[in-house]
C-alpha atoms as a PDB file:
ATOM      1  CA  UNK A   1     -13.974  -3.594  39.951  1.00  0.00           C
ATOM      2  CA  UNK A   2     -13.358  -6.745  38.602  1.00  0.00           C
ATOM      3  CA  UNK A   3     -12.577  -4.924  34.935  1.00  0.00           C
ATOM      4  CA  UNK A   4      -9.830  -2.861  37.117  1.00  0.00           C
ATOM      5  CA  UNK A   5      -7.850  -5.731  38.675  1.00  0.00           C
ATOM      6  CA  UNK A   6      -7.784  -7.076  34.866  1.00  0.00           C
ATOM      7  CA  UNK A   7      -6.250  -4.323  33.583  1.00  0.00           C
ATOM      8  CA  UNK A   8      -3.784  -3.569  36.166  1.00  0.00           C
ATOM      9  CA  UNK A   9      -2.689  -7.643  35.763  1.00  0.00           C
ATOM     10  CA  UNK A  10      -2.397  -6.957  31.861  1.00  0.00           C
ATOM     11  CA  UNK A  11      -0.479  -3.403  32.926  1.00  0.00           C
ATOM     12  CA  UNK A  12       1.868  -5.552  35.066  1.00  0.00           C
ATOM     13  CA  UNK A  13       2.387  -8.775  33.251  1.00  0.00           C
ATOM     14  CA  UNK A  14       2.981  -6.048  30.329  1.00  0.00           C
ATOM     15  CA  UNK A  15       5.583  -4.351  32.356  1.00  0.00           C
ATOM     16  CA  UNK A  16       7.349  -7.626  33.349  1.00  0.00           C
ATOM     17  CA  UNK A  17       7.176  -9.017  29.967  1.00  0.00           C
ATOM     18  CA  UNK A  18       7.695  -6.258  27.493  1.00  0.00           C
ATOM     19  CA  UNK A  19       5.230  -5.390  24.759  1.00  0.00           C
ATOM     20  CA  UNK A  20       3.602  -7.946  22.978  1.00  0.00           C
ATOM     21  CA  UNK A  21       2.737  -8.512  19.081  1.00  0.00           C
ATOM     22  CA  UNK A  22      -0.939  -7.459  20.174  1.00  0.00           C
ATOM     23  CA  UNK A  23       0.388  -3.954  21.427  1.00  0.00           C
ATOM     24  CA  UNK A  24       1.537  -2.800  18.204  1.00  0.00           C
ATOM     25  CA  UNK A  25      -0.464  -5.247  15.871  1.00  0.00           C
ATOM     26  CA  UNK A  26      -1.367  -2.905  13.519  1.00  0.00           C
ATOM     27  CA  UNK A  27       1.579  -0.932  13.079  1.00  0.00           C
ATOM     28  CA  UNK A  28       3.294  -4.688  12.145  1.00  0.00           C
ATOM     29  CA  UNK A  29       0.194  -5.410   9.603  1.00  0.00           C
ATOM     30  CA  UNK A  30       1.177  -2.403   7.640  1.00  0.00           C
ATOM     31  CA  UNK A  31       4.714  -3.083   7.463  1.00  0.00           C
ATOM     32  CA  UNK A  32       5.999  -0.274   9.375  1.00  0.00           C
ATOM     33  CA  UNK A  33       9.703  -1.432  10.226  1.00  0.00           C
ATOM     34  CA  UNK A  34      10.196  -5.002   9.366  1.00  0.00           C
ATOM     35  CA  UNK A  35      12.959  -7.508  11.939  1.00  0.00           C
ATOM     36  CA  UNK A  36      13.222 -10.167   9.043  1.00  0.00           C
ATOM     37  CA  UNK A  37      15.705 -12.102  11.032  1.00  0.00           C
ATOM     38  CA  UNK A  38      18.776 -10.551   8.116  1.00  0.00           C
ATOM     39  CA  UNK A  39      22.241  -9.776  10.269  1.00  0.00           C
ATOM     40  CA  UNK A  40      24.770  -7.026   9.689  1.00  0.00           C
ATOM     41  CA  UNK A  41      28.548  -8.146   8.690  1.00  0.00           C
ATOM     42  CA  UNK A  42      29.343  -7.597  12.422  1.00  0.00           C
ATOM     43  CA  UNK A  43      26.401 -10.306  13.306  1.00  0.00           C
ATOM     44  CA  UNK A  44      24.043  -7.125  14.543  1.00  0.00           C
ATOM     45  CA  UNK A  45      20.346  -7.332  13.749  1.00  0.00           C
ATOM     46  CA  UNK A  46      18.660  -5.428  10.636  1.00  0.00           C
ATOM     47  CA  UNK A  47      15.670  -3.089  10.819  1.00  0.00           C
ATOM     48  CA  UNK A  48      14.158  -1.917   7.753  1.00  0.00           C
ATOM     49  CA  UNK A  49      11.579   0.655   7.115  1.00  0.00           C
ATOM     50  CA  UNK A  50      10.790   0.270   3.870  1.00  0.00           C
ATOM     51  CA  UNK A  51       9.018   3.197   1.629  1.00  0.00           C
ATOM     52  CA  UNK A  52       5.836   3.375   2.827  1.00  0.00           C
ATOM     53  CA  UNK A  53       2.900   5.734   2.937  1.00  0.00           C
ATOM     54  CA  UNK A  54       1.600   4.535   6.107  1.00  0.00           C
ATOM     55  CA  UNK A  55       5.152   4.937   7.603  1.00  0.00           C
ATOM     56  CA  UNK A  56       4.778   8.392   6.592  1.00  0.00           C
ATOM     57  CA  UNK A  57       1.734   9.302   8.505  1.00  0.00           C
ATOM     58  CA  UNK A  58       2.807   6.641  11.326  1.00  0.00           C
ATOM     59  CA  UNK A  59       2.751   8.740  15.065  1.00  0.00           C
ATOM     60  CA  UNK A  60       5.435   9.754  17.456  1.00  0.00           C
ATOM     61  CA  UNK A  61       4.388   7.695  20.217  1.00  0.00           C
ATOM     62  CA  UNK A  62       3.739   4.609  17.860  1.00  0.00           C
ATOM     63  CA  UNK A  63       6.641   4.967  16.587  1.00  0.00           C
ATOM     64  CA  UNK A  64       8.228   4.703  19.784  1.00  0.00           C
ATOM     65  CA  UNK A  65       6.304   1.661  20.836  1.00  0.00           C
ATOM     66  CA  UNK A  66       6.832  -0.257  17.793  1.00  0.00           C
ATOM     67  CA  UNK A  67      10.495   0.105  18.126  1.00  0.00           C
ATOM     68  CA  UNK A  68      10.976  -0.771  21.601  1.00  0.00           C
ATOM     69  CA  UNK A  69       8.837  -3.882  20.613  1.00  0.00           C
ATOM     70  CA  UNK A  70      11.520  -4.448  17.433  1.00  0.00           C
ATOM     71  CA  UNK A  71      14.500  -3.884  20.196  1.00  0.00           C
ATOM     72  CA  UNK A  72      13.047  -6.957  22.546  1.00  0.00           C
ATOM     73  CA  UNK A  73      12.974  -9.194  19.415  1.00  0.00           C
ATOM     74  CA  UNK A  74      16.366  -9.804  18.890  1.00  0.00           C
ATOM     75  CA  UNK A  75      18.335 -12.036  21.748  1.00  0.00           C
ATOM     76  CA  UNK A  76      20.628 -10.087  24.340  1.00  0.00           C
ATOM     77  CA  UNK A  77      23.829 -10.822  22.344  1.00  0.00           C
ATOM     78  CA  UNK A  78      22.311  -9.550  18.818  1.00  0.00           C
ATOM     79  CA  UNK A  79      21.408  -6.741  20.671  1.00  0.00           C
ATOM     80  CA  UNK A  80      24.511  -6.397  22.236  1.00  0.00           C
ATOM     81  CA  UNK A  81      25.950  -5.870  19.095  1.00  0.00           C
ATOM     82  CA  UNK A  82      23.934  -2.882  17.960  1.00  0.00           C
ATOM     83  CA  UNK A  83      21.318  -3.103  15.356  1.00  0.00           C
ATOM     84  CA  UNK A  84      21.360  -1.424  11.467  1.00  0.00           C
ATOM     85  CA  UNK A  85      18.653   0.607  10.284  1.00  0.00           C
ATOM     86  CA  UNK A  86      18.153   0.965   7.023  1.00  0.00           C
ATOM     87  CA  UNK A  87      15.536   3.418   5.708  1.00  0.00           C
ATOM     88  CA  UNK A  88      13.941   3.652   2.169  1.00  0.00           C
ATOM     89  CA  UNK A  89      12.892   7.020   1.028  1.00  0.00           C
ATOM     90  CA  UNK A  90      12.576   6.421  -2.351  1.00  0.00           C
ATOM     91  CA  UNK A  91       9.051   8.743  -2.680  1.00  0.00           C
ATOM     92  CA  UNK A  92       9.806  10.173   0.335  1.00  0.00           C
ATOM     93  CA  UNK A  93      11.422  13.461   2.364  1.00  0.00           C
ATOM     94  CA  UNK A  94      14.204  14.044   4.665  1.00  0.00           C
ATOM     95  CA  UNK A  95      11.132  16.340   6.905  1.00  0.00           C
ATOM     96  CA  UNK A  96       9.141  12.867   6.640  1.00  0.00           C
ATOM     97  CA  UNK A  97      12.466  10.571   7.782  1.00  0.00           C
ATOM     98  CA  UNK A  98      12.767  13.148  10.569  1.00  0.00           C
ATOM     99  CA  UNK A  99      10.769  11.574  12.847  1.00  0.00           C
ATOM    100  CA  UNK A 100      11.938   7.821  12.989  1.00  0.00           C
ATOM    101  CA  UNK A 101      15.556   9.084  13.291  1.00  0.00           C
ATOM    102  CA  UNK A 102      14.291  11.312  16.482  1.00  0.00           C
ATOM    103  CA  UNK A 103      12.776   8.053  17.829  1.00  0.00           C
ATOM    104  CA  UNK A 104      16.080   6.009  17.034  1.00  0.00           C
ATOM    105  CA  UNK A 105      17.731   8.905  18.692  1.00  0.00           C
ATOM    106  CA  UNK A 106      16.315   9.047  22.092  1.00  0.00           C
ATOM    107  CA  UNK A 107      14.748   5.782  21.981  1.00  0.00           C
ATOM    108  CA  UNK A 108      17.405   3.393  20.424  1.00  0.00           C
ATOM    109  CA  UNK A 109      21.073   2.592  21.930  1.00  0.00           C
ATOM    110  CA  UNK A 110      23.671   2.882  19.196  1.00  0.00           C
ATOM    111  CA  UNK A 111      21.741   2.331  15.631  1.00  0.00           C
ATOM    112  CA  UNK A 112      23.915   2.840  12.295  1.00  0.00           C
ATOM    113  CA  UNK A 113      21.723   4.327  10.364  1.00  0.00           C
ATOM    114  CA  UNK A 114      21.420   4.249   6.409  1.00  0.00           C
ATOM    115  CA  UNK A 115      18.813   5.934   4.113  1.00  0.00           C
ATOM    116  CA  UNK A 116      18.141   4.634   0.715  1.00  0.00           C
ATOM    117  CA  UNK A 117      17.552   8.212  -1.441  1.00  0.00           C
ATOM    118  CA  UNK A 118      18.170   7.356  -5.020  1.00  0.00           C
ATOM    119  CA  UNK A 119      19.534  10.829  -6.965  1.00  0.00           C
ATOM    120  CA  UNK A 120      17.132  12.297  -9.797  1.00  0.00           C
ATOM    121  CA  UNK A 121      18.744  12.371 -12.590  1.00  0.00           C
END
């Protein structure tokens, strides 16, 4: 019982708070999206996936939580502002970017999105 009331507190204080570093601690260890702190020419805040394997393989619903974790970050009038997301896909697939830009789609308000895709040549 006691194990129950713990969780629900966590699952509320959670709720109240937002996710926490903990909730998507290894997603941030392997460098999925990175918040460095770098602003936009408007002032907006910068996310950057950068080329990644583990991005790759990353899930929908981590995806998901990692980036409404990156969207808390930021203070209300960064946010307010809209963030840039910058993608690198050097070594990488439109059918592999596909997901993230679903996620920034439905999960995201107003990202300008930019993918790095160098031309073979």
């Amino acid at each position: 019982m006691g194990g129950q009331r713990r969780a629900a507190a966590g699952s509320r204080r959670r709720a109240m708070d937002g996710l926490r570093a903990m909730d998507v601690l290894p997603l941030l260890r392997d460098r999925v999206a990175l918040l460095t702190g770098a602003r936009d020419p408007r002032g907006g805040p910068i996310l950057t996936f950068p080329a990644s394997a583990r991005r790759d393989r990353t899930g929908h619903e981590d995806l998901i939580q990692l980036m409404q974790y990156m969207y808390q970050i930021p203070s209300d009038e960064s946010r307010d502002l809209g963030f840039t997301v910058v993608i690198d896909m050097r070594n990488s697939t439109w059918e592999k970017i596909k997901p993230i830009l679903k996620v920034l789609r439905d999960h995201f308000p107003r990202p300008c999105v930019h993918g790095l895709h160098p031309e073979a040549g």
